[in-house]
N, C-alpha and C. Protein backbone atom coordinates (compact mmCIF):
# COMPACT_ATOMS: atom_id res chain seq x y z
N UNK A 1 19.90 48.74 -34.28
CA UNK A 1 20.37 47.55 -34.88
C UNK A 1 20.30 46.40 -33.86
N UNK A 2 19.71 45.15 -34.59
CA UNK A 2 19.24 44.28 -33.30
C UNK A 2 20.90 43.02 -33.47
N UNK A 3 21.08 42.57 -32.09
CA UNK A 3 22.01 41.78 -32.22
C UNK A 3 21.76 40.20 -32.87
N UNK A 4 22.34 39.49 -33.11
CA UNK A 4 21.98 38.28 -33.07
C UNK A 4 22.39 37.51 -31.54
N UNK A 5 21.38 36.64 -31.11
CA UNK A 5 21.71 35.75 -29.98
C UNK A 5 22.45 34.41 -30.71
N UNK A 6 23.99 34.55 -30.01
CA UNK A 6 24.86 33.81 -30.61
C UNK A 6 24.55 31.95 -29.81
N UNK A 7 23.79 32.11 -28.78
CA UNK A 7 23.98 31.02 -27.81
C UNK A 7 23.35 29.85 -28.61
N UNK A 8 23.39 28.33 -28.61
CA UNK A 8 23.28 27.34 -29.08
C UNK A 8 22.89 26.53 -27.90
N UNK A 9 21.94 25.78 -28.31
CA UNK A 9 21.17 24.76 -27.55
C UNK A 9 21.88 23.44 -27.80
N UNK A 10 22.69 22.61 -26.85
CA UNK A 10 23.31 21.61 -27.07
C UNK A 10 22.87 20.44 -26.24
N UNK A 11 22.00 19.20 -26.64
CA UNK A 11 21.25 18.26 -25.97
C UNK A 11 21.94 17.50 -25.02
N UNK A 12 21.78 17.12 -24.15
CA UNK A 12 22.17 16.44 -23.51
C UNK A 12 22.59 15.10 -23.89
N UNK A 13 23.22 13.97 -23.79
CA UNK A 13 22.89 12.67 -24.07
C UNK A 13 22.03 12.09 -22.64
N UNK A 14 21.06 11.04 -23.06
CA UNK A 14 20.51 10.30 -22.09
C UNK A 14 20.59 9.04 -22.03
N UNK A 15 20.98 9.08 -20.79
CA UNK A 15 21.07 7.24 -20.30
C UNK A 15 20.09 6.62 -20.45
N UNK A 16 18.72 7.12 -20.05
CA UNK A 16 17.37 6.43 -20.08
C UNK A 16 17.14 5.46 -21.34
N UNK A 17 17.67 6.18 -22.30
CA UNK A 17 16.78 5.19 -23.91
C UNK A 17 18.05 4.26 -23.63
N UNK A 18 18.95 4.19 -23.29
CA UNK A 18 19.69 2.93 -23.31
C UNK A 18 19.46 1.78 -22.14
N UNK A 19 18.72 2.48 -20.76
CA UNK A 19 18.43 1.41 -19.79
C UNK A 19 16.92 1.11 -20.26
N UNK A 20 16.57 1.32 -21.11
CA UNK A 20 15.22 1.15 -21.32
C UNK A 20 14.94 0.19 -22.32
N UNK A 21 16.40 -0.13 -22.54
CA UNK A 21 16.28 -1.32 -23.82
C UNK A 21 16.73 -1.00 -25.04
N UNK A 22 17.42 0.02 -24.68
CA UNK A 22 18.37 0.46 -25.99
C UNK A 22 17.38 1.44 -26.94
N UNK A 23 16.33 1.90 -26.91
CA UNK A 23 15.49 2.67 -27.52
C UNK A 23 14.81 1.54 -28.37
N UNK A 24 15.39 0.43 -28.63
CA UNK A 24 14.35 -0.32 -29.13
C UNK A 24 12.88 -1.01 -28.95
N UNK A 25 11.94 -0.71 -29.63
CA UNK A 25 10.14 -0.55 -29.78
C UNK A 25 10.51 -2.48 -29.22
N UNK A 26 9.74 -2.76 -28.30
CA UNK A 26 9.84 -4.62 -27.91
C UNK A 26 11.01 -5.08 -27.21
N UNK A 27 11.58 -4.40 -27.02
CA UNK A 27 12.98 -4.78 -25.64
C UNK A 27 12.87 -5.29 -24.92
N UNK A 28 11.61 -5.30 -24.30
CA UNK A 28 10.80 -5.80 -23.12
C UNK A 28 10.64 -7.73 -23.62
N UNK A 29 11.36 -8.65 -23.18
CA UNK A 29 11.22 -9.41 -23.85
C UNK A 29 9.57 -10.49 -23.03
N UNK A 30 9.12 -10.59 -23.78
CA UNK A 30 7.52 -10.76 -23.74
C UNK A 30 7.75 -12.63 -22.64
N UNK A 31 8.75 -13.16 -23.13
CA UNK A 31 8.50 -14.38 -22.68
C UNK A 31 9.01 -14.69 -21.37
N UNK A 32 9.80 -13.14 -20.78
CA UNK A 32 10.60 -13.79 -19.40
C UNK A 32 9.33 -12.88 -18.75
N UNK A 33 8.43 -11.80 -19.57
CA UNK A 33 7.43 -11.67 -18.18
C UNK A 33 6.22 -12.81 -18.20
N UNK A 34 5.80 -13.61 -19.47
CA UNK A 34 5.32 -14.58 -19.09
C UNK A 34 5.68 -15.70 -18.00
N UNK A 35 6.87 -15.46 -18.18
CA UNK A 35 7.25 -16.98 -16.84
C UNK A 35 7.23 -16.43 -15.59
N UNK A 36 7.50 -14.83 -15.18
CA UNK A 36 7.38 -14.14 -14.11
C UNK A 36 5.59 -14.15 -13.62
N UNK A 37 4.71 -14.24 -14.43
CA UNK A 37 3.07 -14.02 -14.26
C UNK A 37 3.43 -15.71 -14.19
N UNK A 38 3.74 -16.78 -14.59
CA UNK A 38 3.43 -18.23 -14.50
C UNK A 38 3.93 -18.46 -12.74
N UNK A 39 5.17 -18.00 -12.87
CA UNK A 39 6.13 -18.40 -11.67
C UNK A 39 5.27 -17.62 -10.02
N UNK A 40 4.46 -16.32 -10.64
CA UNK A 40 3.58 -15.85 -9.47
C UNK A 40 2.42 -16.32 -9.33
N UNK A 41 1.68 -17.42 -10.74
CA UNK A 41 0.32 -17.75 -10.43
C UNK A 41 0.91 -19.39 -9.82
N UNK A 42 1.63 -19.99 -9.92
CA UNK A 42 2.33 -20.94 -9.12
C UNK A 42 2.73 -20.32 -7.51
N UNK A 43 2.60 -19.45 -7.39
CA UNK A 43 2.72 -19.13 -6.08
C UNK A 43 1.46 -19.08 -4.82
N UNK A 44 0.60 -18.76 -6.14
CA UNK A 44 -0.74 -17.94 -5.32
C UNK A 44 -1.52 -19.41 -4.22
N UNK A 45 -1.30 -20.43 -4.40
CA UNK A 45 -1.87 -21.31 -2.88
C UNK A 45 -1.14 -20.95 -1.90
N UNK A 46 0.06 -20.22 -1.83
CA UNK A 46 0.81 -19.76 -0.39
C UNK A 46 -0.04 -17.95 -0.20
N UNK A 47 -0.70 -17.58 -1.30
CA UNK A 47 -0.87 -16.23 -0.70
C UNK A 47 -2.05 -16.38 0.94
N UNK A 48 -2.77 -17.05 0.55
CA UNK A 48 -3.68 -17.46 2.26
C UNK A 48 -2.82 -17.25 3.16
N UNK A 49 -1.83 -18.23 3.32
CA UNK A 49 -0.83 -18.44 4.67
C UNK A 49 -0.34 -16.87 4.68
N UNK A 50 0.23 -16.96 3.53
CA UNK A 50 1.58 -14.85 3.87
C UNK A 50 -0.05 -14.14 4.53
N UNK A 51 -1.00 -14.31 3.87
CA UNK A 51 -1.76 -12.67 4.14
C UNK A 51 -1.83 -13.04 5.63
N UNK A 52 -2.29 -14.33 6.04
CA UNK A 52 -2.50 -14.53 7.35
C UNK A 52 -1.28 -13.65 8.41
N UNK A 53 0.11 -13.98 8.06
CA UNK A 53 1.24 -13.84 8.45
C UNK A 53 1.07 -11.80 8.69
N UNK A 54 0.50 -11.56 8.10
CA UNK A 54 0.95 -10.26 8.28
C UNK A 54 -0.31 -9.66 8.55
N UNK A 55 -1.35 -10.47 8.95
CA UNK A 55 -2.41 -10.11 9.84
C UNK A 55 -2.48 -10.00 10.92
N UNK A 56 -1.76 -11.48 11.11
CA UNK A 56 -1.08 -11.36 12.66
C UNK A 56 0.21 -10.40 13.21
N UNK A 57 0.67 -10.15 12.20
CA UNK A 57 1.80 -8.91 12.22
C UNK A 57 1.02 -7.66 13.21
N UNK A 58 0.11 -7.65 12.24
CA UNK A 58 -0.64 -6.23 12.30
C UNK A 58 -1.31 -6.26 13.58
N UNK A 59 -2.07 -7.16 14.15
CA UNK A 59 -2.42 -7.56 15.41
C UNK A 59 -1.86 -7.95 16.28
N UNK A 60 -0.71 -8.37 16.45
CA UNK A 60 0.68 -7.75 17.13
C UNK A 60 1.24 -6.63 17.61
N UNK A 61 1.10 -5.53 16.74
CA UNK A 61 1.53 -3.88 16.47
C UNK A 61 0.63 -3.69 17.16
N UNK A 62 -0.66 -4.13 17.17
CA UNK A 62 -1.95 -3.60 17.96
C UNK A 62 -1.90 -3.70 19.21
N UNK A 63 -1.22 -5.27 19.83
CA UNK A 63 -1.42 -5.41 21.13
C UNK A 63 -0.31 -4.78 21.35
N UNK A 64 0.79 -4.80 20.84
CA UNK A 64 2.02 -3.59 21.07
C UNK A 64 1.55 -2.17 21.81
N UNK A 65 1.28 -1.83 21.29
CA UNK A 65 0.25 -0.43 21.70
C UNK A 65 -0.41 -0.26 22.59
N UNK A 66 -1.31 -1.42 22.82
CA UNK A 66 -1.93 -1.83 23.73
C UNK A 66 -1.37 -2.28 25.32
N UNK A 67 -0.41 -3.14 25.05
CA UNK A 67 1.06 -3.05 26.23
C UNK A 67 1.28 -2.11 26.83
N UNK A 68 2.21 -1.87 25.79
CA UNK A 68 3.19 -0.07 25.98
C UNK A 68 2.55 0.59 25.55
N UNK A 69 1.90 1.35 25.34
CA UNK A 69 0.79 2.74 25.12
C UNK A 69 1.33 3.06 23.51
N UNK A 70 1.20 4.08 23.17
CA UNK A 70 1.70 4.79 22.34
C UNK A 70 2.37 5.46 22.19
N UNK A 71 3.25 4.91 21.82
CA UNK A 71 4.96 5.49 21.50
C UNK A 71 5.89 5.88 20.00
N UNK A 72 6.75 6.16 19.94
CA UNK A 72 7.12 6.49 18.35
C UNK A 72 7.59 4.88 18.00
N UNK A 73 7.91 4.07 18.94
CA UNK A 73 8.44 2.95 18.16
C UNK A 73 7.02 2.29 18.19
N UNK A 74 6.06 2.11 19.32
CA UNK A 74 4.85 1.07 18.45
C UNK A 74 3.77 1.41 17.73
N UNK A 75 4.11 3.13 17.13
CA UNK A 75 3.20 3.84 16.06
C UNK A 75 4.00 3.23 14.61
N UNK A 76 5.59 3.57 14.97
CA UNK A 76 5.81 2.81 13.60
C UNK A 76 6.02 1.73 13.38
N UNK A 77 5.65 0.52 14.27
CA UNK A 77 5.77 -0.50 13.90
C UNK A 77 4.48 -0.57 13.03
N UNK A 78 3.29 -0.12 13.70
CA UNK A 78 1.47 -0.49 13.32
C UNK A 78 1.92 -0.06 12.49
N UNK A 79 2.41 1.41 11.77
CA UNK A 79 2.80 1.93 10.22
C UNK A 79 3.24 0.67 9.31
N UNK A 80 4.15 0.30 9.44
CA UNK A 80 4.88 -0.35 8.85
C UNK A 80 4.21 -2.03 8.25
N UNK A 81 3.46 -2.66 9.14
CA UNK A 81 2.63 -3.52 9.35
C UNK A 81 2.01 -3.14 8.27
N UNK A 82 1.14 -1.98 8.63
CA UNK A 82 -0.54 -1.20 7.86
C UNK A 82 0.28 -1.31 5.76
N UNK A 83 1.02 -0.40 6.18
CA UNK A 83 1.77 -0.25 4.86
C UNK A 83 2.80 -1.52 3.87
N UNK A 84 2.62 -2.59 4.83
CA UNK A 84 2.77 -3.78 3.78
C UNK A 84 1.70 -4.37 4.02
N UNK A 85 0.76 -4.08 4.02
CA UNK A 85 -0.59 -5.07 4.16
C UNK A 85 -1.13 -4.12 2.91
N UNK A 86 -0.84 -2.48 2.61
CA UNK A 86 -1.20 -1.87 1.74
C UNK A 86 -0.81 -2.35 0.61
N UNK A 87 1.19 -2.71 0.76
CA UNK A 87 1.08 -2.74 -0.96
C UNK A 87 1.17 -4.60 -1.25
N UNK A 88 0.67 -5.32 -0.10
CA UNK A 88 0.44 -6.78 -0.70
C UNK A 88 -1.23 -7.50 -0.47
N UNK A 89 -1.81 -6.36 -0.34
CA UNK A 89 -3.06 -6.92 -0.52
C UNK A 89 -3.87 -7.16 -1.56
N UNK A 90 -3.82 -6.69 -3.29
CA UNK A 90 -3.62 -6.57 -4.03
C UNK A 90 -3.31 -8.20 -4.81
N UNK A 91 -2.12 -8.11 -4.50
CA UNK A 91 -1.25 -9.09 -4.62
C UNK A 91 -1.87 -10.33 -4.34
N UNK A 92 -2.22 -10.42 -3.27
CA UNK A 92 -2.88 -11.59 -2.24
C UNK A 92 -4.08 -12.29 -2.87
N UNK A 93 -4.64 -11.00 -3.65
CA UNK A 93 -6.41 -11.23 -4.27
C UNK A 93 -7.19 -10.14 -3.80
N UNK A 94 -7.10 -9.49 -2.70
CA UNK A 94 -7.36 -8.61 -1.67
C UNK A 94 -7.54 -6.94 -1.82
N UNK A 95 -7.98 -6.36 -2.80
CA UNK A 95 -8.31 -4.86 -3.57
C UNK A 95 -8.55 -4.36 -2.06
N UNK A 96 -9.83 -5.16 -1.44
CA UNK A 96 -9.89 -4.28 -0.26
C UNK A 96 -9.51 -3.94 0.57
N UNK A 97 -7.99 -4.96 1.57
CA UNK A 97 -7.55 -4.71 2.06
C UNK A 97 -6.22 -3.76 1.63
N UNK A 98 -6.04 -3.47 0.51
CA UNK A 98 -4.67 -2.86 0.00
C UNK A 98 -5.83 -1.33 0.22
N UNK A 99 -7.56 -1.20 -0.20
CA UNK A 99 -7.61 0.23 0.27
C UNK A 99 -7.83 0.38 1.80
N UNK A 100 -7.87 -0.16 2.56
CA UNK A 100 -8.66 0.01 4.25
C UNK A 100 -7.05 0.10 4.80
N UNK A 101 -5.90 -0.83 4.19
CA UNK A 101 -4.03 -0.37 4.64
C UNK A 101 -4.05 0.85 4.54
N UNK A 102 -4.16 0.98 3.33
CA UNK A 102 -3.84 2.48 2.56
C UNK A 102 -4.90 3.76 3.92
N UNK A 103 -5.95 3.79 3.75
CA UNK A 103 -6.61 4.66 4.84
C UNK A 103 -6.07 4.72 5.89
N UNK A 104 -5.72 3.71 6.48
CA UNK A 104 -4.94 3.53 8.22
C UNK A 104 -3.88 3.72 7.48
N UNK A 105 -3.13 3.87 6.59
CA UNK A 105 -1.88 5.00 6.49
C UNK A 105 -1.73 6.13 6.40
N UNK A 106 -2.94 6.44 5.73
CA UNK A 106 -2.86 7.95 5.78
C UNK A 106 -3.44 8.39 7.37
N UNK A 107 -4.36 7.90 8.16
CA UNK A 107 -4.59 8.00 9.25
C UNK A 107 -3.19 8.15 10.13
N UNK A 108 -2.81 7.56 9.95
CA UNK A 108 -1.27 7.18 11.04
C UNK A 108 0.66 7.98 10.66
N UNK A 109 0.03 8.65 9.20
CA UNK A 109 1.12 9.31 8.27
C UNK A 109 1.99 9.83 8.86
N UNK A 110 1.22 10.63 9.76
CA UNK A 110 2.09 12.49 10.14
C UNK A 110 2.42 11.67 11.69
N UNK A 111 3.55 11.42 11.36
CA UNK A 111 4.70 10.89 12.76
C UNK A 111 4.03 12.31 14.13
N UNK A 112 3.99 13.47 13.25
CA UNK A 112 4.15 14.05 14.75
C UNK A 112 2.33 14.53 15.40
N UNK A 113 1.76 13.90 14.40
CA UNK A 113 -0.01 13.39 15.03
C UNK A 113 -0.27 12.05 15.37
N UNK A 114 0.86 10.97 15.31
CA UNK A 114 0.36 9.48 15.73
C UNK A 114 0.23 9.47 17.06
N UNK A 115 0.34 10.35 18.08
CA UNK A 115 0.22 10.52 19.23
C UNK A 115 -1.39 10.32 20.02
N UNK A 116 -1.67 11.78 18.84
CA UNK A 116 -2.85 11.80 19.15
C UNK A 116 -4.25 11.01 18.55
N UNK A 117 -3.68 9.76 17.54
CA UNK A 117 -4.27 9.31 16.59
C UNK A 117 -5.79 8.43 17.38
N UNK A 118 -6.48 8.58 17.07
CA UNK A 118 -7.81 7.84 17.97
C UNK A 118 -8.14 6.29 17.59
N UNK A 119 -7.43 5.73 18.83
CA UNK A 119 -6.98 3.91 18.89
C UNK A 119 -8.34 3.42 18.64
N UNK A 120 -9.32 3.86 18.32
CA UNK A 120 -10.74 3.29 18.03
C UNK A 120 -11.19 3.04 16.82
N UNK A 121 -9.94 4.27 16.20
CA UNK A 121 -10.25 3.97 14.23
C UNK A 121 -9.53 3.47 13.69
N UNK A 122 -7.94 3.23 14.61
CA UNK A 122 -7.26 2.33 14.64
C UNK A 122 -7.64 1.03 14.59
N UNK A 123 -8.41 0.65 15.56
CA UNK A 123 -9.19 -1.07 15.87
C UNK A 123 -10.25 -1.16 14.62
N UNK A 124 -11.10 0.25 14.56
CA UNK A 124 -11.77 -0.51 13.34
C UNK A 124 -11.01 -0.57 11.94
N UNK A 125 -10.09 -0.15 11.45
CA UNK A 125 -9.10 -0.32 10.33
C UNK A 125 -9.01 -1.63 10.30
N UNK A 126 -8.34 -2.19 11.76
CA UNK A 126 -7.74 -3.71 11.71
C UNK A 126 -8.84 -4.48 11.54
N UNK A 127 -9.84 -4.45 12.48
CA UNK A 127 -10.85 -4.99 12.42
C UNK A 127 -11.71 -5.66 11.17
N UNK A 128 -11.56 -4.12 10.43
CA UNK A 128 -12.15 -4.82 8.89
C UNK A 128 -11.13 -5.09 8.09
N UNK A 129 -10.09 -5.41 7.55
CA UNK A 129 -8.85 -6.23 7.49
C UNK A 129 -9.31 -7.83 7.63
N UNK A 130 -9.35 -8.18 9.09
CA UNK A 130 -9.76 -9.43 9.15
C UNK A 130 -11.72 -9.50 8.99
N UNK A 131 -11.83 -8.47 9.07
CA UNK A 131 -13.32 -9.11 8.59
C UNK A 131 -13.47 -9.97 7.14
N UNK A 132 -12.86 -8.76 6.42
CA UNK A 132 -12.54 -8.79 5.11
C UNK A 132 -11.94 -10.06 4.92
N UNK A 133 -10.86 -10.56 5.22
CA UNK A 133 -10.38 -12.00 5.21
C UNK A 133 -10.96 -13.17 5.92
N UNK A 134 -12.13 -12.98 7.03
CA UNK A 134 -12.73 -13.84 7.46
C UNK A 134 -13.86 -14.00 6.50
N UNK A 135 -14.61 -12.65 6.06
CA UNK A 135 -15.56 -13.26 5.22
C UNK A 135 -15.48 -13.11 3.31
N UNK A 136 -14.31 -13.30 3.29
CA UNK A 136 -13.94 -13.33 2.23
C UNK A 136 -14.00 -12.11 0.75
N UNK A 137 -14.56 -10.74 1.69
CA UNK A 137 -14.59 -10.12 0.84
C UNK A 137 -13.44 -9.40 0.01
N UNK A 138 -13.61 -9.35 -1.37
CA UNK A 138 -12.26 -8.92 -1.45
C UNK A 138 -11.95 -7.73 -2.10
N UNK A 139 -13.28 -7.46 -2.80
CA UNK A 139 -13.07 -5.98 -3.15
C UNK A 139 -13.96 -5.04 -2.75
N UNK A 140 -14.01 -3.64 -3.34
CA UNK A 140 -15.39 -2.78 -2.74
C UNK A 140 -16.49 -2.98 -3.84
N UNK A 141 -16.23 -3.88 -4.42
CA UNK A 141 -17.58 -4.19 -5.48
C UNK A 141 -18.59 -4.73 -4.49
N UNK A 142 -17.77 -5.57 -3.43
CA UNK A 142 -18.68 -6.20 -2.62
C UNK A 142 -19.28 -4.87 -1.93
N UNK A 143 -20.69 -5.08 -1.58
CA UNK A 143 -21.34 -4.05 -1.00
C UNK A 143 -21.35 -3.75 0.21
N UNK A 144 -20.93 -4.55 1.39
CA UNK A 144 -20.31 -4.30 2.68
C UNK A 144 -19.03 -3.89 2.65
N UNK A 145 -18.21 -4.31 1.46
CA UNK A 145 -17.14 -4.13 1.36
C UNK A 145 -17.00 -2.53 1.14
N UNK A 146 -18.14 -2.54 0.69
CA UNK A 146 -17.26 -0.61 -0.42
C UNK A 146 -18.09 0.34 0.93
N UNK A 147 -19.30 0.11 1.81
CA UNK A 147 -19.94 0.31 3.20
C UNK A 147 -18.57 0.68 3.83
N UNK A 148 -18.13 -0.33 4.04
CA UNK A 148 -17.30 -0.33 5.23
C UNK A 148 -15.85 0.50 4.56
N UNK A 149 -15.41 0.22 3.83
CA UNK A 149 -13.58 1.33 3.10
C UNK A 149 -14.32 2.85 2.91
N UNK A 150 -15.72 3.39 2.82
CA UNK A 150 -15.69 4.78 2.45
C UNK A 150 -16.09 4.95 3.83
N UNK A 151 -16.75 4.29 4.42
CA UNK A 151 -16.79 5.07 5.95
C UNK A 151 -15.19 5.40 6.64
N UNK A 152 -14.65 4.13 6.48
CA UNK A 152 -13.64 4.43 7.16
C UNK A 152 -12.71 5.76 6.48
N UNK A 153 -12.66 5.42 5.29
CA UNK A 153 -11.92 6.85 4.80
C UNK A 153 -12.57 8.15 4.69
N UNK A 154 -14.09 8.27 5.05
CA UNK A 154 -14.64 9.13 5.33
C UNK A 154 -13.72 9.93 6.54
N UNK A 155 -14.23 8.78 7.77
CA UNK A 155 -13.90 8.97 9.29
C UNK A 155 -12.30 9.67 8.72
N UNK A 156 -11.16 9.19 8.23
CA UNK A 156 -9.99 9.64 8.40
C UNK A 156 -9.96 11.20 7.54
N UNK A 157 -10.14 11.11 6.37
CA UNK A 157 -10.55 12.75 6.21
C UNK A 157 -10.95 13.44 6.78
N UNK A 158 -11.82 13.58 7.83
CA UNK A 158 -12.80 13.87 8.99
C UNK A 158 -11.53 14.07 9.82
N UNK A 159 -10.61 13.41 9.94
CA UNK A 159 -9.64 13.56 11.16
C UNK A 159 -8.28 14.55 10.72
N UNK A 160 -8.59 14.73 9.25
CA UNK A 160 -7.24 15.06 8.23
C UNK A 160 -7.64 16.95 8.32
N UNK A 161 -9.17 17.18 8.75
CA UNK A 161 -9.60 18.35 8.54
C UNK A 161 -10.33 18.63 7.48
């Protein structure tokens, strides 16, 4: 004689459909992200100056290193530099520099290999960064552009094993 399984499945309630706009389909109200896309394309004649700003950041971190050798504080400063140049390059106009950040992050990731990290693929990371902003390329459509981001992320896979 088989038993019956008496146990009952009782749902949870979720917070989510209520921070999400109450479960209602259009919550998202359409006209405050229009003024948010107006209020950022009113911004974009200052993106030149910021990207500059954190080029020189980044070339800073470099001569940092360059100073004082390589240490845990001027590996994570160059991190830190590399990784907002990753997620505002994009932003800036700049596809290519948000992927060549992104590579010199994963290059520089593992805190306990930035030691041994090779300051040469380091320089060329930065290097094409400002190439990229000197000669205006901005994505890898450009054909030096997409040359130069798969070598380099070649080279860092190559270093990843």
């Amino acid at each position: 004689m088989r038993q019956q399984n008496p146990s009952q499945v009782i749902p949870a309630p979720t917070q989510l459909r209520l921070k999400a706009g109450g479960g209602r389909l259009g919550a998202i109200d359409a006209a405050a992200i229009a003024k948010a896309e107006a209020a950022l394309k009113s911004l974009a004649g200052n993106f030149g100056a910021w990207l500059q700003d954190e080029i020189v950041k980044l070339e800073a971190a470099r001569q940092q290193i360059k100073d004082a050798g390589v240490t845990v504080e001027t590996m994570e400063n160059l991190y830190l530099r590399a990784h907002d140049l990753k997620g505002l390059g994009t932003t800036y106009g700049y596809q290519l520099i948000t992927r060549i950040a992104g590579s010199l992050c994963r290059l520089i990731d593992d805190k306990d290999k930035r030691a041994s990290t090779p300051l040469e693929l380091v320089d060329a990371h930065i290097d094409a960064i400002k190439a990229a902003v000197r000669d205006d390329i901005r994505s890898d459509e450009h054909p030096v552009g997409r040359v130069l981001v798969e070598e380099l992320e070649r080279r860092v896979k190559t270093m990843a094993g």
